[in-house]
C-alpha atoms as a PDB file:
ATOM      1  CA  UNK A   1       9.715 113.297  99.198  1.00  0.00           C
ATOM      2  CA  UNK A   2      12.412 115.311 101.279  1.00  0.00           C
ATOM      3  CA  UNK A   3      14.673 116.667  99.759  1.00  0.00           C
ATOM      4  CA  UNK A   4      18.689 116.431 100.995  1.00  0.00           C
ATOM      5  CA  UNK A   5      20.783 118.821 102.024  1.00  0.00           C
ATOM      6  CA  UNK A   6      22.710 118.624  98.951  1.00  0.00           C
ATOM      7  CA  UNK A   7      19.771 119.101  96.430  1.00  0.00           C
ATOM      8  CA  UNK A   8      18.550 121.807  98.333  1.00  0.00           C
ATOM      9  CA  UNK A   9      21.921 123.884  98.222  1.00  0.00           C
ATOM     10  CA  UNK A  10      22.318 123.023  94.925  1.00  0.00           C
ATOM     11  CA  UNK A  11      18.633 124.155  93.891  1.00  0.00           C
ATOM     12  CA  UNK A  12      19.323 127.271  95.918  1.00  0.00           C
ATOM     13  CA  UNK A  13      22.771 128.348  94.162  1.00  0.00           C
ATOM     14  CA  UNK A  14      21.803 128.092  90.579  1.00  0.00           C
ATOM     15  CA  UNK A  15      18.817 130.428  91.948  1.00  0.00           C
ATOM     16  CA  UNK A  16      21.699 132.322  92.301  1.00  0.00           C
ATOM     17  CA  UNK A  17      23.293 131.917  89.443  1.00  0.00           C
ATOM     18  CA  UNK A  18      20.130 132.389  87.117  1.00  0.00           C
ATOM     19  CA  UNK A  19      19.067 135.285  88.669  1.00  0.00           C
ATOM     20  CA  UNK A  20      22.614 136.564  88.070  1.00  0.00           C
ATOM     21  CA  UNK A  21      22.406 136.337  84.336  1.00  0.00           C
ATOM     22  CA  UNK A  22      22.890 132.496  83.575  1.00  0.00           C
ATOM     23  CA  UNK A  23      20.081 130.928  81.836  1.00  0.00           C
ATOM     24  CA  UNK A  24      18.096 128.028  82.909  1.00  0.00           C
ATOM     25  CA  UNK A  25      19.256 124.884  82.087  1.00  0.00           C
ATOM     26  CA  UNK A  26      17.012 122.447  80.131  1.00  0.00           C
ATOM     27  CA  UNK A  27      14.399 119.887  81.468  1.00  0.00           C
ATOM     28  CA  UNK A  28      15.373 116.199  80.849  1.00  0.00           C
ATOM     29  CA  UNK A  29      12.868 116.025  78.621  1.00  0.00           C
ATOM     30  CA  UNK A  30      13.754 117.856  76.097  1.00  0.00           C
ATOM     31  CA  UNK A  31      17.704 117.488  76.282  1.00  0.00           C
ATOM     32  CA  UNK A  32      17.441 113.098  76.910  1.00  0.00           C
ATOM     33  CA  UNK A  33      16.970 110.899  74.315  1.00  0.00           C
ATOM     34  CA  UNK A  34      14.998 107.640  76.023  1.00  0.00           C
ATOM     35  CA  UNK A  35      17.037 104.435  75.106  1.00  0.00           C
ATOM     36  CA  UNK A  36      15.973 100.643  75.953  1.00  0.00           C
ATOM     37  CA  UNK A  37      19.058  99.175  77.273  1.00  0.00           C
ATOM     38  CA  UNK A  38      18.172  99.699  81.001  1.00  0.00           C
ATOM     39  CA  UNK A  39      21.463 100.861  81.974  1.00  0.00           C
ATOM     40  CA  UNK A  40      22.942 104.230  83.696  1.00  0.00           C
ATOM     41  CA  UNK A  41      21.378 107.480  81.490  1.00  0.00           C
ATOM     42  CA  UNK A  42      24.557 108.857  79.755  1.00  0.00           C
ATOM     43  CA  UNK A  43      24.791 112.443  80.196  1.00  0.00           C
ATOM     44  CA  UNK A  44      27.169 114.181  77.655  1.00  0.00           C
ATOM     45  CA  UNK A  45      28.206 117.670  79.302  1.00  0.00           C
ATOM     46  CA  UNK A  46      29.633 119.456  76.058  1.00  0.00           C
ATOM     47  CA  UNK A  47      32.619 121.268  75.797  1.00  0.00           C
ATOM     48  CA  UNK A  48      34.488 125.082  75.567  1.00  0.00           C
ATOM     49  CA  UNK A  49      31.912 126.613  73.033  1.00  0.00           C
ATOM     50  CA  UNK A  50      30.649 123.658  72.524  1.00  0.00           C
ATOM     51  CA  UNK A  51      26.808 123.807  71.138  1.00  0.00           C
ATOM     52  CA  UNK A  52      24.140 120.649  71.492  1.00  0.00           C
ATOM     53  CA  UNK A  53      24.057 119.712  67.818  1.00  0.00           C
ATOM     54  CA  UNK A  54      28.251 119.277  67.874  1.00  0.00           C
ATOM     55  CA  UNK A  55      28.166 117.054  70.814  1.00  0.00           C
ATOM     56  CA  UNK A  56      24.633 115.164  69.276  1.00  0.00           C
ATOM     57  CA  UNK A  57      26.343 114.450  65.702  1.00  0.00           C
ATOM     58  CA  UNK A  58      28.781 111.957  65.984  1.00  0.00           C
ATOM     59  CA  UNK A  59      28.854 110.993  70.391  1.00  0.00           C
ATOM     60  CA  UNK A  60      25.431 111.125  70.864  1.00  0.00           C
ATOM     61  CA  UNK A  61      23.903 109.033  67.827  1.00  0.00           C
ATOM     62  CA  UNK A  62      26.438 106.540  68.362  1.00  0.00           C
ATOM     63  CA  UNK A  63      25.735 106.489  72.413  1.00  0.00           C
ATOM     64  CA  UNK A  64      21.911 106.010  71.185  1.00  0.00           C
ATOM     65  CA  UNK A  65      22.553 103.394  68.900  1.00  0.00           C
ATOM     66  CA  UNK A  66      24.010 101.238  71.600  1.00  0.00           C
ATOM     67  CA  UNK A  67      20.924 101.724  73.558  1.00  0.00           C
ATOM     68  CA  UNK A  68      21.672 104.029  76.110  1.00  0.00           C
ATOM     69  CA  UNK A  69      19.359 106.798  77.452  1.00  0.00           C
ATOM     70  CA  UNK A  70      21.337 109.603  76.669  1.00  0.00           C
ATOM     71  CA  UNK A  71      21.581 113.484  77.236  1.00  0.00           C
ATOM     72  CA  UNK A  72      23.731 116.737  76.500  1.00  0.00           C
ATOM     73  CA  UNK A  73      24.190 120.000  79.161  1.00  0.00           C
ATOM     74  CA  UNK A  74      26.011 122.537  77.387  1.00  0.00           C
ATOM     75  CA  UNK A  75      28.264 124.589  79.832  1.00  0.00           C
ATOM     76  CA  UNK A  76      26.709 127.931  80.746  1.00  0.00           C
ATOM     77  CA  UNK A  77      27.500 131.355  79.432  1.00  0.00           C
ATOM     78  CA  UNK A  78      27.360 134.856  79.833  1.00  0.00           C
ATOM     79  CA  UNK A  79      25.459 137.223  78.832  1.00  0.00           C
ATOM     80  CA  UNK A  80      27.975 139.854  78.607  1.00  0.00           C
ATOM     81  CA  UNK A  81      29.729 137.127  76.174  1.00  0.00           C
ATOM     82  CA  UNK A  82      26.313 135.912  74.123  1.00  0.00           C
ATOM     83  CA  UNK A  83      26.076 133.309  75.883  1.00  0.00           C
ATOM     84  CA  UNK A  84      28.687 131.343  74.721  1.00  0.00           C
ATOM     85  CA  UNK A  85      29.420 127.586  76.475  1.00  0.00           C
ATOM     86  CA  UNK A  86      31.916 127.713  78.663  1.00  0.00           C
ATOM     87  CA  UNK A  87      32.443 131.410  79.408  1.00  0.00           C
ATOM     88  CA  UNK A  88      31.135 131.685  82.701  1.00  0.00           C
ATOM     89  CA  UNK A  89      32.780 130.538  85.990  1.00  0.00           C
ATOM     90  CA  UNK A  90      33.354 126.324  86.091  1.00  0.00           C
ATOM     91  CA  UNK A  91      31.599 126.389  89.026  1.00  0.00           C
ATOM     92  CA  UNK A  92      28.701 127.126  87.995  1.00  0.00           C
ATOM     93  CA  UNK A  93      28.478 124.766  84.855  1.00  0.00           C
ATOM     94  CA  UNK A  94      29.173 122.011  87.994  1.00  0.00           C
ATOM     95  CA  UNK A  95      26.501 123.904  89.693  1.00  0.00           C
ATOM     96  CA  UNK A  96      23.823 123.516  86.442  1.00  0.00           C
ATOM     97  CA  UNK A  97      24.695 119.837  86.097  1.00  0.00           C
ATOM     98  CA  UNK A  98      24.158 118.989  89.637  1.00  0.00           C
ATOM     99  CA  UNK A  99      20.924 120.048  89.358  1.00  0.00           C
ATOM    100  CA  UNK A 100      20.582 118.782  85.448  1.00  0.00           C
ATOM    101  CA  UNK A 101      21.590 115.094  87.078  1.00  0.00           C
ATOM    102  CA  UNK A 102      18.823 115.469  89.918  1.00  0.00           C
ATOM    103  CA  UNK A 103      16.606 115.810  87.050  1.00  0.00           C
ATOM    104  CA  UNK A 104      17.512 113.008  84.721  1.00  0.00           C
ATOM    105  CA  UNK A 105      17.015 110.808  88.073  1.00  0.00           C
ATOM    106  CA  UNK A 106      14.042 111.941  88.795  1.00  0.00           C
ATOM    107  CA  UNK A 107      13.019 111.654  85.110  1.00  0.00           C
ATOM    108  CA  UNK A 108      14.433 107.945  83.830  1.00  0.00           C
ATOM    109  CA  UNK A 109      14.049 106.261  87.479  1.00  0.00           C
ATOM    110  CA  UNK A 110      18.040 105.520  87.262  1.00  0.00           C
ATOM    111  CA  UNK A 111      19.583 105.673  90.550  1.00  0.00           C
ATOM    112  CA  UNK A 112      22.509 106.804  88.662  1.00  0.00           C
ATOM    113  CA  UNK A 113      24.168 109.121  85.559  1.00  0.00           C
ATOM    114  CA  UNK A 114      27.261 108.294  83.855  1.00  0.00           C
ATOM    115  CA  UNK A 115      29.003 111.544  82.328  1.00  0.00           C
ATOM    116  CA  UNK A 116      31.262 111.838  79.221  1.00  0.00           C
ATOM    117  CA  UNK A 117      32.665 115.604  79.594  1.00  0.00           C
ATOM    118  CA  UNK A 118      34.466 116.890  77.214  1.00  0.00           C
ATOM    119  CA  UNK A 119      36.908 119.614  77.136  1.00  0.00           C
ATOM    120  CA  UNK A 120      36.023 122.073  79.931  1.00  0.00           C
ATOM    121  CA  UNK A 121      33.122 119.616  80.371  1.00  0.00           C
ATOM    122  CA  UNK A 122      35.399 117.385  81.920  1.00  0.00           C
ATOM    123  CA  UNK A 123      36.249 119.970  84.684  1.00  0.00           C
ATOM    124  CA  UNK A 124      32.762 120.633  85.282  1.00  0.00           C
ATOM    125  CA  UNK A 125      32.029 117.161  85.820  1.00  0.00           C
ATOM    126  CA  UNK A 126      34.826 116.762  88.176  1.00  0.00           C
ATOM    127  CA  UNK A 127      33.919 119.849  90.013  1.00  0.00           C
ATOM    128  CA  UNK A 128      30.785 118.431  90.511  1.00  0.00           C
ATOM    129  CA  UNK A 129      31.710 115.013  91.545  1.00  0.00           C
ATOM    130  CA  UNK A 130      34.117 117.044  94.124  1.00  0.00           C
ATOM    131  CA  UNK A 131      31.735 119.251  95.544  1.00  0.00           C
ATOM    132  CA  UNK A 132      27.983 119.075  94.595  1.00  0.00           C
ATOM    133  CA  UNK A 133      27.640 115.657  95.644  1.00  0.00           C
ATOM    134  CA  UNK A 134      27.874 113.559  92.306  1.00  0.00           C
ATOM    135  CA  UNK A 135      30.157 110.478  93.993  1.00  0.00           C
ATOM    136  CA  UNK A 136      26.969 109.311  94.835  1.00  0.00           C
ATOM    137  CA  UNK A 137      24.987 109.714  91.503  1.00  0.00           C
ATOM    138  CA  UNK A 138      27.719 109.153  89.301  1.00  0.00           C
ATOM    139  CA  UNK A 139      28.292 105.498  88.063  1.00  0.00           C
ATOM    140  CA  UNK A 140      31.471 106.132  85.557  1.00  0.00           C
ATOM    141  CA  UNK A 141      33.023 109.457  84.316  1.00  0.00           C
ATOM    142  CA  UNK A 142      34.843 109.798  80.918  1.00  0.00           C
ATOM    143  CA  UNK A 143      36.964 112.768  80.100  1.00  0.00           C
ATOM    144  CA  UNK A 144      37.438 113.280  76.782  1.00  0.00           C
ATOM    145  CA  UNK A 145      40.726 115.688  76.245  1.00  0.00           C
ATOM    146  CA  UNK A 146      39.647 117.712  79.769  1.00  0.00           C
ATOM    147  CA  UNK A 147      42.570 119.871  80.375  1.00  0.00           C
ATOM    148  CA  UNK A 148      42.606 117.807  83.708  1.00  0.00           C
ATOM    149  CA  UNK A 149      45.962 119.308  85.238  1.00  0.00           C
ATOM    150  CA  UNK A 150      44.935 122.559  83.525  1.00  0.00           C
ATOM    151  CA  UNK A 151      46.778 123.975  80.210  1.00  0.00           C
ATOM    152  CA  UNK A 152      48.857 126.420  78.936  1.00  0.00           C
ATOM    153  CA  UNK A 153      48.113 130.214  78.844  1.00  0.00           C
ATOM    154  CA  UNK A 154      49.350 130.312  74.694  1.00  0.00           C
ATOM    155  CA  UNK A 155      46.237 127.673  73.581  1.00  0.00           C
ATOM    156  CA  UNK A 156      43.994 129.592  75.653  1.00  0.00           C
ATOM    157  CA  UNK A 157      44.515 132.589  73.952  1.00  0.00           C
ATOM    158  CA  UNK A 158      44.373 131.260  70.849  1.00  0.00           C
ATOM    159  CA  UNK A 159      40.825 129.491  71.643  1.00  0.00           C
ATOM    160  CA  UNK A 160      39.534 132.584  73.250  1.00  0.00           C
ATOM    161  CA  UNK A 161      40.824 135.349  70.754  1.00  0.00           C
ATOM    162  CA  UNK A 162      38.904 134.500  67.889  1.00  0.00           C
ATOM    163  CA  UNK A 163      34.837 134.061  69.099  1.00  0.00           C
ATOM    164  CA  UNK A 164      35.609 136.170  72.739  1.00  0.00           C
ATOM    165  CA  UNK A 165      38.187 137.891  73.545  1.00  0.00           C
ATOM    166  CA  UNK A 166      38.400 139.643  69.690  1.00  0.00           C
ATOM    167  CA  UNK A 167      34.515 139.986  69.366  1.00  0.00           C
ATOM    168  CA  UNK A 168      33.872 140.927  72.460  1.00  0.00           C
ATOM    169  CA  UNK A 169      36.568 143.097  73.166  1.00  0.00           C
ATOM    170  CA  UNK A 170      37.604 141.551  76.595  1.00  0.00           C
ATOM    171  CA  UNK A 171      40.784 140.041  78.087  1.00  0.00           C
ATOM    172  CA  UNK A 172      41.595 136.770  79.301  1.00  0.00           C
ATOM    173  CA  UNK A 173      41.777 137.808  82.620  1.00  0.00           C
ATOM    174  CA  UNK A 174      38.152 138.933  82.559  1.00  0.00           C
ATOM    175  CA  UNK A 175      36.838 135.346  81.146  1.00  0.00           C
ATOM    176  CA  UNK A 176      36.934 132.833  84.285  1.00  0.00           C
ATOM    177  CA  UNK A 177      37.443 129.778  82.484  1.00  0.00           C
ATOM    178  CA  UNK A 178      40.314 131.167  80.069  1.00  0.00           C
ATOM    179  CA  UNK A 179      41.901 131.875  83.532  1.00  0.00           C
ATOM    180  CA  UNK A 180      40.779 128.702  85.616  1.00  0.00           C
ATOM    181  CA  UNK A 181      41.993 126.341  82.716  1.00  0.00           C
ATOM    182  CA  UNK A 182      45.626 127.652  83.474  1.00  0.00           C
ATOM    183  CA  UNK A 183      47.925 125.665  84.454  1.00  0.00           C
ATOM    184  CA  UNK A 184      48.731 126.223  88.279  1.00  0.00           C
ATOM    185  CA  UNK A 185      45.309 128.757  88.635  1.00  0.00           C
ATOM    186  CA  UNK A 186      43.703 128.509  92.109  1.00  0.00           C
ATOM    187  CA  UNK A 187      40.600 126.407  90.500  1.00  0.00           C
ATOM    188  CA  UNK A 188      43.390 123.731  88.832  1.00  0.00           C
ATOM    189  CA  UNK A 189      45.569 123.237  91.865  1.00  0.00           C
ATOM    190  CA  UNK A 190      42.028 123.219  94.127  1.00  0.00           C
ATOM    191  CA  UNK A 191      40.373 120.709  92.043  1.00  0.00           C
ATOM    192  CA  UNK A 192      43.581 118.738  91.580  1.00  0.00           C
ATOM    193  CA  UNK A 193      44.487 118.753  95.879  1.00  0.00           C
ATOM    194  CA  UNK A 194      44.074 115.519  97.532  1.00  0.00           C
ATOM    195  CA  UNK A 195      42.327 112.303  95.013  1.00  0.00           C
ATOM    196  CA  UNK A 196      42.217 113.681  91.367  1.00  0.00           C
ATOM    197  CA  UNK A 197      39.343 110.516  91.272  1.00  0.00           C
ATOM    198  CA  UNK A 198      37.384 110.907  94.411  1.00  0.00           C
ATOM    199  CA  UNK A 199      34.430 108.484  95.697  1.00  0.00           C
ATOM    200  CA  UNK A 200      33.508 104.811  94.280  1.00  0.00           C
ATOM    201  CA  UNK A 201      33.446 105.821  90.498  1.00  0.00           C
ATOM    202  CA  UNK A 202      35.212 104.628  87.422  1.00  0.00           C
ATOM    203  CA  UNK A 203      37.152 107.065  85.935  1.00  0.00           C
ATOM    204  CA  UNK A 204      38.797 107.112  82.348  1.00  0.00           C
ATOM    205  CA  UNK A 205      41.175 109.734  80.252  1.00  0.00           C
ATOM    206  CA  UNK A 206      40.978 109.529  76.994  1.00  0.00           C
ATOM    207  CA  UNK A 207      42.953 112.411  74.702  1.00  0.00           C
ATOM    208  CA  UNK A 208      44.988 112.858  72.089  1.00  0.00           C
ATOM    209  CA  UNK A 209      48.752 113.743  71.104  1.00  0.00           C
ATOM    210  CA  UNK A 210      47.497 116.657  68.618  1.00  0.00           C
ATOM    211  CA  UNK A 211      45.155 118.388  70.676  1.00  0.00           C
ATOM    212  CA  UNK A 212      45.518 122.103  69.952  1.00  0.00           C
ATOM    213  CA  UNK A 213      43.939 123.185  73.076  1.00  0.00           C
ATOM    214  CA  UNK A 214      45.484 120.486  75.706  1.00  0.00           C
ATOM    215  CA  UNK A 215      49.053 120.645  75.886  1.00  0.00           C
ATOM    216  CA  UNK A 216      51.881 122.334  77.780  1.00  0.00           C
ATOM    217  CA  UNK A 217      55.409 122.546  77.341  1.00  0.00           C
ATOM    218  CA  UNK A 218      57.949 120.227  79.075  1.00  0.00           C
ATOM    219  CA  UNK A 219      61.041 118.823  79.461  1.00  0.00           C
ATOM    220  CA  UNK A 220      62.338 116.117  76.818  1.00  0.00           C
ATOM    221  CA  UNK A 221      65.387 114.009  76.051  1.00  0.00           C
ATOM    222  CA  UNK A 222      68.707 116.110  76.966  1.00  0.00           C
ATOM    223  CA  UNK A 223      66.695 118.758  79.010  1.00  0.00           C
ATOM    224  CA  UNK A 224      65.225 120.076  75.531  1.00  0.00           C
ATOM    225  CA  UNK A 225      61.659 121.800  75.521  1.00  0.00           C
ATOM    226  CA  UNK A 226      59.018 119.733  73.807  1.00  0.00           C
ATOM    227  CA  UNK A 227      55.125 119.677  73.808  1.00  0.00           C
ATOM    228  CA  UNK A 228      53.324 117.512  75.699  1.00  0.00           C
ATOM    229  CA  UNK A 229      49.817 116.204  76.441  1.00  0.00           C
ATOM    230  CA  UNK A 230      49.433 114.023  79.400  1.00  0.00           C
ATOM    231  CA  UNK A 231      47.887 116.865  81.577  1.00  0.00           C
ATOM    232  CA  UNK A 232      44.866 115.405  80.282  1.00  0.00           C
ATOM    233  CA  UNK A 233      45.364 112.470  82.369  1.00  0.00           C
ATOM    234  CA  UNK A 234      43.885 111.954  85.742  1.00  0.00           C
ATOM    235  CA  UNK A 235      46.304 110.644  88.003  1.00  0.00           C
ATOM    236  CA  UNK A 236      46.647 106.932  89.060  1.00  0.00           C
ATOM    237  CA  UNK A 237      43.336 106.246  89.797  1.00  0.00           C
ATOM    238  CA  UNK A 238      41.976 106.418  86.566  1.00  0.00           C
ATOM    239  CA  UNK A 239      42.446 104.691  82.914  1.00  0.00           C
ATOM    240  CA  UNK A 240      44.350 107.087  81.141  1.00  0.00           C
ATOM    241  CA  UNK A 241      44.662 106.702  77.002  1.00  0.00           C
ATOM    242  CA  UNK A 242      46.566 108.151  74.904  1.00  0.00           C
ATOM    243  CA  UNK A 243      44.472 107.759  71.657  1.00  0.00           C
ATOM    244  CA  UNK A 244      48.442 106.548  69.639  1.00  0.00           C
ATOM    245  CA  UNK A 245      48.210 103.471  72.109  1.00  0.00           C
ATOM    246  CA  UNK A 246      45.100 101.928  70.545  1.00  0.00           C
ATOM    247  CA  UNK A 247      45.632 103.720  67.093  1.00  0.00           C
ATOM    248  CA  UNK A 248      49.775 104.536  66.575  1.00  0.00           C
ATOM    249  CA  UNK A 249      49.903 107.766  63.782  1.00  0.00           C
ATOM    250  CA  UNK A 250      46.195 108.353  64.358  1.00  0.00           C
ATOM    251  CA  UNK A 251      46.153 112.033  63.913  1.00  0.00           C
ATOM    252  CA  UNK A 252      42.677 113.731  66.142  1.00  0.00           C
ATOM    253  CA  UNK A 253      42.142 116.622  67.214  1.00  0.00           C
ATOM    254  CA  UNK A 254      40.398 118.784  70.368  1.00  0.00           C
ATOM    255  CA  UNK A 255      37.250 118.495  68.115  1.00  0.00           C
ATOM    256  CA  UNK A 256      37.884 115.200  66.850  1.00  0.00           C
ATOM    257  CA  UNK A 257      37.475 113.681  70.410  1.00  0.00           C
ATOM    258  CA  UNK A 258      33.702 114.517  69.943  1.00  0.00           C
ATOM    259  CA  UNK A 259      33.397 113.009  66.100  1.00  0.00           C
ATOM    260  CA  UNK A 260      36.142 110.625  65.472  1.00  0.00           C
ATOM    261  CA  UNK A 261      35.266 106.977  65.486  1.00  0.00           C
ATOM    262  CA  UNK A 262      38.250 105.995  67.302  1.00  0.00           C
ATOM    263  CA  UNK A 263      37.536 107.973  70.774  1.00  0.00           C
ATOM    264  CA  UNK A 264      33.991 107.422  70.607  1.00  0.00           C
ATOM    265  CA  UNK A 265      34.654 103.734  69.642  1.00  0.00           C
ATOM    266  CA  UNK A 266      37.014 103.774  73.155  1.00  0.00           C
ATOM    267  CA  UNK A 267      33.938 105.965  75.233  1.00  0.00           C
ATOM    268  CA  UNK A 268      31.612 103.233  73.772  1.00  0.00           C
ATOM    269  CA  UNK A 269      33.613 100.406  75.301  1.00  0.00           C
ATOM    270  CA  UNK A 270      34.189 102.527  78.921  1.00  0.00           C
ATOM    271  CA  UNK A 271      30.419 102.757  79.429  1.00  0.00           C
ATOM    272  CA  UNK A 272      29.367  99.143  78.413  1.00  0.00           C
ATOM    273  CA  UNK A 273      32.145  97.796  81.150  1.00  0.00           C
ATOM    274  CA  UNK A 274      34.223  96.450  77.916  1.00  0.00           C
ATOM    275  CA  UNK A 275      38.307  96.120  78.233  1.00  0.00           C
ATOM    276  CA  UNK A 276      39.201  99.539  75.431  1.00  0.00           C
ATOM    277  CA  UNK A 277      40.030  97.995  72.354  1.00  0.00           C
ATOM    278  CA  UNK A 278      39.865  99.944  68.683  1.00  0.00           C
ATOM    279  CA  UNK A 279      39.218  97.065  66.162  1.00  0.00           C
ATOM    280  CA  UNK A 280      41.873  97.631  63.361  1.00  0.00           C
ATOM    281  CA  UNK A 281      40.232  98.917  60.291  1.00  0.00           C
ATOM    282  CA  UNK A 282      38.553 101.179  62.136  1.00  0.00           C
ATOM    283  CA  UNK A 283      42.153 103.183  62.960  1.00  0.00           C
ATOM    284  CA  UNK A 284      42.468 103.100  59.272  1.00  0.00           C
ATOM    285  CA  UNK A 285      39.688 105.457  58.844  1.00  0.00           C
ATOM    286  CA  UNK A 286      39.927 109.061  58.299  1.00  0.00           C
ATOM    287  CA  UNK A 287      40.611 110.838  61.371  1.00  0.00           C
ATOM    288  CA  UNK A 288      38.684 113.944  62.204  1.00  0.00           C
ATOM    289  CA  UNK A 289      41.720 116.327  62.477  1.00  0.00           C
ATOM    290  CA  UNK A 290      40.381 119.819  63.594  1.00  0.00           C
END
């Protein structure tokens, strides 16, 4: 079968990138789950230090209980920083699931992926759908509190300090993502230029008001400073949810997007095609607040 041009640069780059310390991504067979439903294989791309078992626990039992064929990438690493998800350059997390889609096509017979990324997942998605050819491949994409529009240097730190920057003895400035997540960094404003929702795909936003990682700080009533969350959303072109719409006091947070019935019950409804609705008693249960 030939390959195309975009497989082959893809296959060529995370050469690259594998030869230059990032390790290999797995098959589809042993990170998919087969499911019986017939639809789109749901590929879960995990999140900023994210490991397989968090994103498996909670998102991806319920995503197999529904059916679906589903699997988990965990962003790439370096080696210089054990490994950790999420600590080497976006790109090349967008790079590893462009070629981690090919697979799962090539594997399930599916002439298309859906992708639920969250976190800094989200951003690799996105870079991917942007660059790497996924508008083609990609049937829906769910962000789950992505710092879409990029976040604020003093959550950064505070994410990074404790298992990198303090362990490892590094700066943010020497940890691509804790500099691309920034709010106005090249890779933000880049990925942002032009449609935030490129191509014929269905995008969604899903996040939360007390995300300790997502937020910035902005203008409120009277000109006085106050925190805010919508640069998780994606722009007009996408469903953007504020997780207090469907469930008002619900308290979730960066974590909780992963393991709280509520999102999950909202990421549930995105993939099947289903208007997002939280049935009642289920916002009355309790929240997963970390």
């Amino acid at each position: 079968m030939k390959l195309s041009r975009t497989k082959i640069l893809v296959s060529l780059l995370l050469s690259i990138a594998v030869l230059g310390g990032c390790k290999d991504n797995p098959t589809a067979a042993e990170a998919c789950v087969a499911g019986p439903n017939g639809g789109n294989p749901v590929i879960i791309v995990g999140g900023l230090f994210s490991p397989t078992i968090a994103n498996e626990l909670f998102l991806g039992n319920a995503i197999q209980a529904q059916g679906y064929t589903y699997c988990i990438l965990e962003l790439k690493g370096t080696e210089e920083l054990g490994e950790l998800p999420g600590t080497i350059d976006i790109s090349i997390s967008a790079l590893a699931l462009a070629a981690f889609v090919n697979d799962v096509l090539a594997w399930s017979g599916a002439a298309q992926v859906d992708l639920v990324g969250h976190s800094e997942g989200a951003l690799a998605s996105r870079f991917y759908l942007k660059h790497f050819g996924g508008q083609a491949t990609v049937g829906k994409m769910i962000s789950l509190a992505g710092p879409n529009m990029g976040t604020s240097y003093i959550p950064l730190l505070d994410f990074f300090a404790g298992p990198v920057l303090g362990v490892f003895g590094v700066e943010c400035e020497e940890v691509a993502p804790c500099v691309q997540m920034q709010i106005g960094s090249d890779f933000i404003t880049a990925l942002n230029a032009g449609d935030m929702t490129p191509g014929n795909v269905e995008y969604f936003s899903f996040y939360t008001n007390n995300d300790e990682l997502v937020w910035y700080w902005g203008e409120g009533p009277f000109g006085i400073p106050v925190v805010k969350f919508d640069n998780a959303e994606l722009g007009p072109g996408a469903t953007n949810i504020e997780l207090g719409e469907m469930c008002p006091f619900r308290w979730v947070g960066h974590l909780g997007m992963i393991s709280d019935p509520v999102p999950i019950e909202m990421t549930l409804d995105a993939l099947a095609g289903d208007p997002i609705s939280v049935p009642y008693l289920l916002c009355w249960l309790p929240p997963v607040v970390i």
